[in-house]
Structures are given as C-alpha cells and as structure tokens.
Protein backbone atom coordinates (compact mmCIF):
# COMPACT_ATOMS: atom_id res chain seq x y z
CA UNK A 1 14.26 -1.50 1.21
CA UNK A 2 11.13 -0.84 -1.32
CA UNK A 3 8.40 -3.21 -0.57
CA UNK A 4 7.28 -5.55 -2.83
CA UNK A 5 4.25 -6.15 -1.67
CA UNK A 6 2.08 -3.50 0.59
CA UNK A 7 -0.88 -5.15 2.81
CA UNK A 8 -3.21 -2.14 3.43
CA UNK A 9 -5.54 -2.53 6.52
CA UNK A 10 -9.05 -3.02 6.36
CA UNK A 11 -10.18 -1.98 9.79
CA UNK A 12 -13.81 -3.60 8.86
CA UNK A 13 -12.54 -6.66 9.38
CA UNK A 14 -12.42 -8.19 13.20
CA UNK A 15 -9.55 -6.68 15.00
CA UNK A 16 -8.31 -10.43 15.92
CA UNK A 17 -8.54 -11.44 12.37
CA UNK A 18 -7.18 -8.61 10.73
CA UNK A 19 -3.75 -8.72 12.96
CA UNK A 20 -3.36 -12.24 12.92
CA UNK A 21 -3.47 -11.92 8.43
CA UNK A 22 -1.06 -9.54 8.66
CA UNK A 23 1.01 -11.27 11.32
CA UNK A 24 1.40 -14.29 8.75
CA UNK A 25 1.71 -12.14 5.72
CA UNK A 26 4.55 -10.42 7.47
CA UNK A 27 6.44 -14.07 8.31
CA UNK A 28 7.00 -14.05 4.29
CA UNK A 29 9.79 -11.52 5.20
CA UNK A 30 10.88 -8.04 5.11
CA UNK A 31 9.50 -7.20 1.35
CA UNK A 32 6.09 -7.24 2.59
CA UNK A 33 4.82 -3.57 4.39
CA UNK A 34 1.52 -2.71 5.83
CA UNK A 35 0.03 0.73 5.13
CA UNK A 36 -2.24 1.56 7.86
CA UNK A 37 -5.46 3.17 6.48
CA UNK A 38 -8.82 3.65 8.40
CA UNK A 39 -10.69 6.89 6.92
CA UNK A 40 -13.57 6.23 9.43
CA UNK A 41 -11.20 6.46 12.43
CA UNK A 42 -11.17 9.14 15.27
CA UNK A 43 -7.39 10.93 15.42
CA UNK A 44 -6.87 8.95 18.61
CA UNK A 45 -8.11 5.94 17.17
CA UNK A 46 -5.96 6.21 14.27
CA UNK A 47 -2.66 6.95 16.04
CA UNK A 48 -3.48 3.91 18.87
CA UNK A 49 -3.88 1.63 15.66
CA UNK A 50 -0.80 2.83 14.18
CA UNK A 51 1.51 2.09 17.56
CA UNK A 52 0.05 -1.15 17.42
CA UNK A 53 1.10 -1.90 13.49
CA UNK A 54 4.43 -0.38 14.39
CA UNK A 55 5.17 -2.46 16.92
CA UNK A 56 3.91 -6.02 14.96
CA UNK A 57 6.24 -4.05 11.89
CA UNK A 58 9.49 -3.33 14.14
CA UNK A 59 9.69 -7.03 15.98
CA UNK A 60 9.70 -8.78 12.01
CA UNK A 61 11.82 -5.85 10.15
CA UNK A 62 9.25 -4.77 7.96
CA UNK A 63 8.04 -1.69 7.17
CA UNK A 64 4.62 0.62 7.62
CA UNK A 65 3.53 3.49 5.89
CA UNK A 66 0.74 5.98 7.26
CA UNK A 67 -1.61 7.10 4.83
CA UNK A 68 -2.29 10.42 4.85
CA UNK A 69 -0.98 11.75 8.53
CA UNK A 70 2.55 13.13 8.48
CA UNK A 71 2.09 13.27 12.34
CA UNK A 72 1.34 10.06 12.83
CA UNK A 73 3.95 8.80 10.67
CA UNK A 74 6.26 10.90 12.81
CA UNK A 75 4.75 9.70 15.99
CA UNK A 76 5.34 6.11 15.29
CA UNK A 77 8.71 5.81 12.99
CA UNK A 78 7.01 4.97 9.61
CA UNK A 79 6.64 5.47 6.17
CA UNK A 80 4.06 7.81 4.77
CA UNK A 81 1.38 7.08 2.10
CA UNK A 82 -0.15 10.44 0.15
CA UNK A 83 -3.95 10.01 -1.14
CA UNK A 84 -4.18 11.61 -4.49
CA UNK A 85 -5.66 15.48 -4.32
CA UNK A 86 -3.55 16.03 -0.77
CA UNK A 87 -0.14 16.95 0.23
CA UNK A 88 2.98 16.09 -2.22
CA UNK A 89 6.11 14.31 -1.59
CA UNK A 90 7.65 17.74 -2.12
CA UNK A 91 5.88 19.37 1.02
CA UNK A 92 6.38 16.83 3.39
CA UNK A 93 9.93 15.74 2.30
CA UNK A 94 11.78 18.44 4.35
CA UNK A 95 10.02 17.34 7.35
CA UNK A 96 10.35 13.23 7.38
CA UNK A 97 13.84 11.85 8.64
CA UNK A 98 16.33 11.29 6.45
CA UNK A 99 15.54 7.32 4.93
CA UNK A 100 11.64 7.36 5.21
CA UNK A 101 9.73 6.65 2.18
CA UNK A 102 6.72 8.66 0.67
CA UNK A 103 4.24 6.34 -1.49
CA UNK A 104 1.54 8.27 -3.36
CA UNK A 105 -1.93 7.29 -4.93
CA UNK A 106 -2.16 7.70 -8.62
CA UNK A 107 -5.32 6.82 -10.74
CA UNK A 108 -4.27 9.01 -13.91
CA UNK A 109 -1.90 10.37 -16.31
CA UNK A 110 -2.33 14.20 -14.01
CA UNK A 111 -1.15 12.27 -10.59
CA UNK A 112 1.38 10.44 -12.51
CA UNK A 113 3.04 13.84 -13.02
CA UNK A 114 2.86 15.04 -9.76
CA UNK A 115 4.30 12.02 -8.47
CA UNK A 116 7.62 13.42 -8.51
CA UNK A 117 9.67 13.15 -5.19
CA UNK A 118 8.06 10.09 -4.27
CA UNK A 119 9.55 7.14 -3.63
CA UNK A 120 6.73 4.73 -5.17
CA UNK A 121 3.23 5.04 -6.52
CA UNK A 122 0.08 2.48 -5.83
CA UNK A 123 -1.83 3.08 -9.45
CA UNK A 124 -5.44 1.79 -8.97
CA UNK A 125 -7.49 0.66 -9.93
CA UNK A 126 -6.22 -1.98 -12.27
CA UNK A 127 -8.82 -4.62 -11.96
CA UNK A 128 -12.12 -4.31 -9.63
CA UNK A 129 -11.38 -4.04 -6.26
CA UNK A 130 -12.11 -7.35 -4.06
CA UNK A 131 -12.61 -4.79 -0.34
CA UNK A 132 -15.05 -2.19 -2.66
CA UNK A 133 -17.52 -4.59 -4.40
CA UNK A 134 -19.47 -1.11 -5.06
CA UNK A 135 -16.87 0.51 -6.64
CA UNK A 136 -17.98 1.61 -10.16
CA UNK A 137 -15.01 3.82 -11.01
CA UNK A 138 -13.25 2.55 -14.48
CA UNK A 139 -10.69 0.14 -13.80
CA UNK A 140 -7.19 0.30 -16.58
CA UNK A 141 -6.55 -3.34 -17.38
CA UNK A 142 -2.80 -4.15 -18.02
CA UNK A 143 -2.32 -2.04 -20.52
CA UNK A 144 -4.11 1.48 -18.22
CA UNK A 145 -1.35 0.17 -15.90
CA UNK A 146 1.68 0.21 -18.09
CA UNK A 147 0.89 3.76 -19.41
CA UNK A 148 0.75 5.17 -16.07
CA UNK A 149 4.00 3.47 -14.63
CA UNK A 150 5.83 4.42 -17.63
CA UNK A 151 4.55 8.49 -17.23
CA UNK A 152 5.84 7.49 -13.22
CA UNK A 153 8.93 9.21 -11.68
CA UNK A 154 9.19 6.74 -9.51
CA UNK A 155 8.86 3.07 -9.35
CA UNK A 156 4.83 1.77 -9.52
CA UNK A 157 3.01 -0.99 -7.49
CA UNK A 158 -0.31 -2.10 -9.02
CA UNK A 159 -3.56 -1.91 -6.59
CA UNK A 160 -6.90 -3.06 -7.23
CA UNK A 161 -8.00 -6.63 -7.74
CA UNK A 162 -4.62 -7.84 -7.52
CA UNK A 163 -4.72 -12.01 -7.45
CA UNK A 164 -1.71 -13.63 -8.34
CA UNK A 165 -3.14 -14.81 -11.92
CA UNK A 166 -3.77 -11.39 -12.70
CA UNK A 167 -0.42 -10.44 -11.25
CA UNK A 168 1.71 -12.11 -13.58
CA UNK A 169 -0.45 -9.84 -16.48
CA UNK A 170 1.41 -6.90 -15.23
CA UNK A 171 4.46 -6.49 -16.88
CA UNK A 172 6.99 -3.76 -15.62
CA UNK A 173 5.20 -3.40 -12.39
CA UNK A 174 7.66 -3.13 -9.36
CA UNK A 175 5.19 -4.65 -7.04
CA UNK A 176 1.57 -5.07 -5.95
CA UNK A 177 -0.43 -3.68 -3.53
CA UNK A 178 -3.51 -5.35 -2.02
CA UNK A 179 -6.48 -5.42 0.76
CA UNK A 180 -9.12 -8.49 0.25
CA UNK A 181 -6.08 -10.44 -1.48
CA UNK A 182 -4.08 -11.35 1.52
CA UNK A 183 -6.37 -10.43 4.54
CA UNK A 184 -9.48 -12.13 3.34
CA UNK A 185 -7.39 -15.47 1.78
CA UNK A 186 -7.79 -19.02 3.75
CA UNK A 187 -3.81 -18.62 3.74
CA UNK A 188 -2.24 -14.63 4.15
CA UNK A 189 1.01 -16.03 4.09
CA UNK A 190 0.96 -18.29 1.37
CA UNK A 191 -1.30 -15.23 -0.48
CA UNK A 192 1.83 -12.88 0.37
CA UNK A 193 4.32 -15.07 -0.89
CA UNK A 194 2.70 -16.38 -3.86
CA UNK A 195 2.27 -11.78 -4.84
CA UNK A 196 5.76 -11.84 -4.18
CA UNK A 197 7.10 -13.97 -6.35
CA UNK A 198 4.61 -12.82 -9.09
CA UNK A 199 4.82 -10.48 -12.15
C-alpha cells in the first residue's frame, strides 16, 4: 500500500515525545508511514533507532522507509527513502525484496527525471519548512509543485510546510509528507488524520 501520509523523524525532539507522536499518528491507520531520518546519527545509532521504528511499524501494519541506508533497510524489513544527489531506484532495485518501495527526494525539474524506478517522490520544498526555520532555499508554491509532479514518473507527495489549509492548495498531489506538522501538533493523531483526508 502507498502511504498517504509519511511522518519523518525528527530525532531533536525528546525520545519519549517523539515515539509517543508517532505512536498516535500511526493509530490513524495503515496509510500513514514513518521514514526514519537522523543525519547526525552514529551507524549504530541509526540502525538501533530503526529496530525500534520497525517494531512500533510492524505491531500497527504500517510501513517505514530508511532514508538513505540500503543496509539498514535490509536489516530491519523496510522501505527505503533516496536523498537527492545519491543512489537511484535503479541501483538499489535489484537488491531490495521483491514488494519494498523506493521513495526519492526531488527539489527540481533534473531529479524529477531521474526519478524513474521509484515508487514515489517527496518534492520539497513547497512552503517553508516548520522543523528548518533557517532554511532559506526557494520554496515552489502550488503551482512549483504541480510542475514537478507532472515531469514525475511516479506518483508525488508534497513536503515542506505542509498544514492541512495549505494541503487542500495542492491539487494532483498523491499525498503529503511532513515533520513539525504532526510531531510538534497538541494532537498527532488528529494532525495525521486531518493530512489524510486533505488535498
């Protein structure tokens, strides 16, 4: 099943809090994934993280994507998530079992096109990111967003600011993808559900 909503972790964030947001996001049901991403994490610490989001992903039937370690992903039965400027779908297909999705990060019209094999792309950023207040990087508005997911191969889930008012501005989007939006909200479920049923 393709998520329609993907929680990515923000490891900043008190361990305690942090699993107990994604615990209630998760209750909304099997079309919200997590994608486990820590940059600042040791290999070990990475992988220990990653058993642990497996296991709260496996006991609720929803799914986890890795970003950026095919090992890991292997380790721990997920998903895999490609930065942009990395591997492609198309050299780490032949070595993922048969039913595992590959996301990808695309933030123009060049990683649109080498999107292909994927199985879904999270095009940031659309509106200024909540989790990087210091992000100065351009962001595409609706209409940035439209022209990349229509140059997509592959289905595209807007990231990057993503509330539910701005949600519904996205037409043609398969889905959203968000940090601050669900893990920071009073309510992550009712934050997860309300994305959901968005757009």
């Amino acid at each position: 099943m393709r998520p329609r909503l993907i929680v990515i972790t923000d490891w900043r964030l008190p361990r305690e809090r942090l699993l107990a947001a994604l615990e209630r996001a998760l209750e909304v049901g099997p079309e919200v994934a997590v994608q486990h991403r820590h940059p600042e994490a040791t290999a070990r610490q990475f992988l220990e993280e990653a058993r642990l989001l497996a296991g709260l992903c496996r006991a609720r039937g929803n799914a986890l994507f890795v970003n950026g370690r095919l090992d890991v992903a292997l380790l721990v039965g997920a998903h895999l998530h490609l930065p942009a400027g990395g591997l492609s779908a198309g050299d780490v297909r032949p070595h993922l079992p048969e039913g595992r999705q590959v996301s990808v990060a695309v933030h123009d019209e060049r990683e649109a096109r080498q999107a292909l094999g994927a199985d879904l792309a999270l095009v940031s950023p659309v509106f200024p990111p909540g989790s990087k207040p210091d992000d100065t990087r351009p962001t595409l508005g609706p209409e940035g967003f439209r022209r990349l997911a229509s140059a997509l191969p592959c289905p595209a889930l807007a990231l990057g600011g993503i509330t539910p008012e701005r949600a519904s501005l996205l037409a043609g989007a398969a889905g959203f993808a968000v940090i601050s939006g669900v893990l920071e909200a009073e309510d992550p479920g009712a934050a997860a559900r309300a994305l959901c049923s968005s757009g």
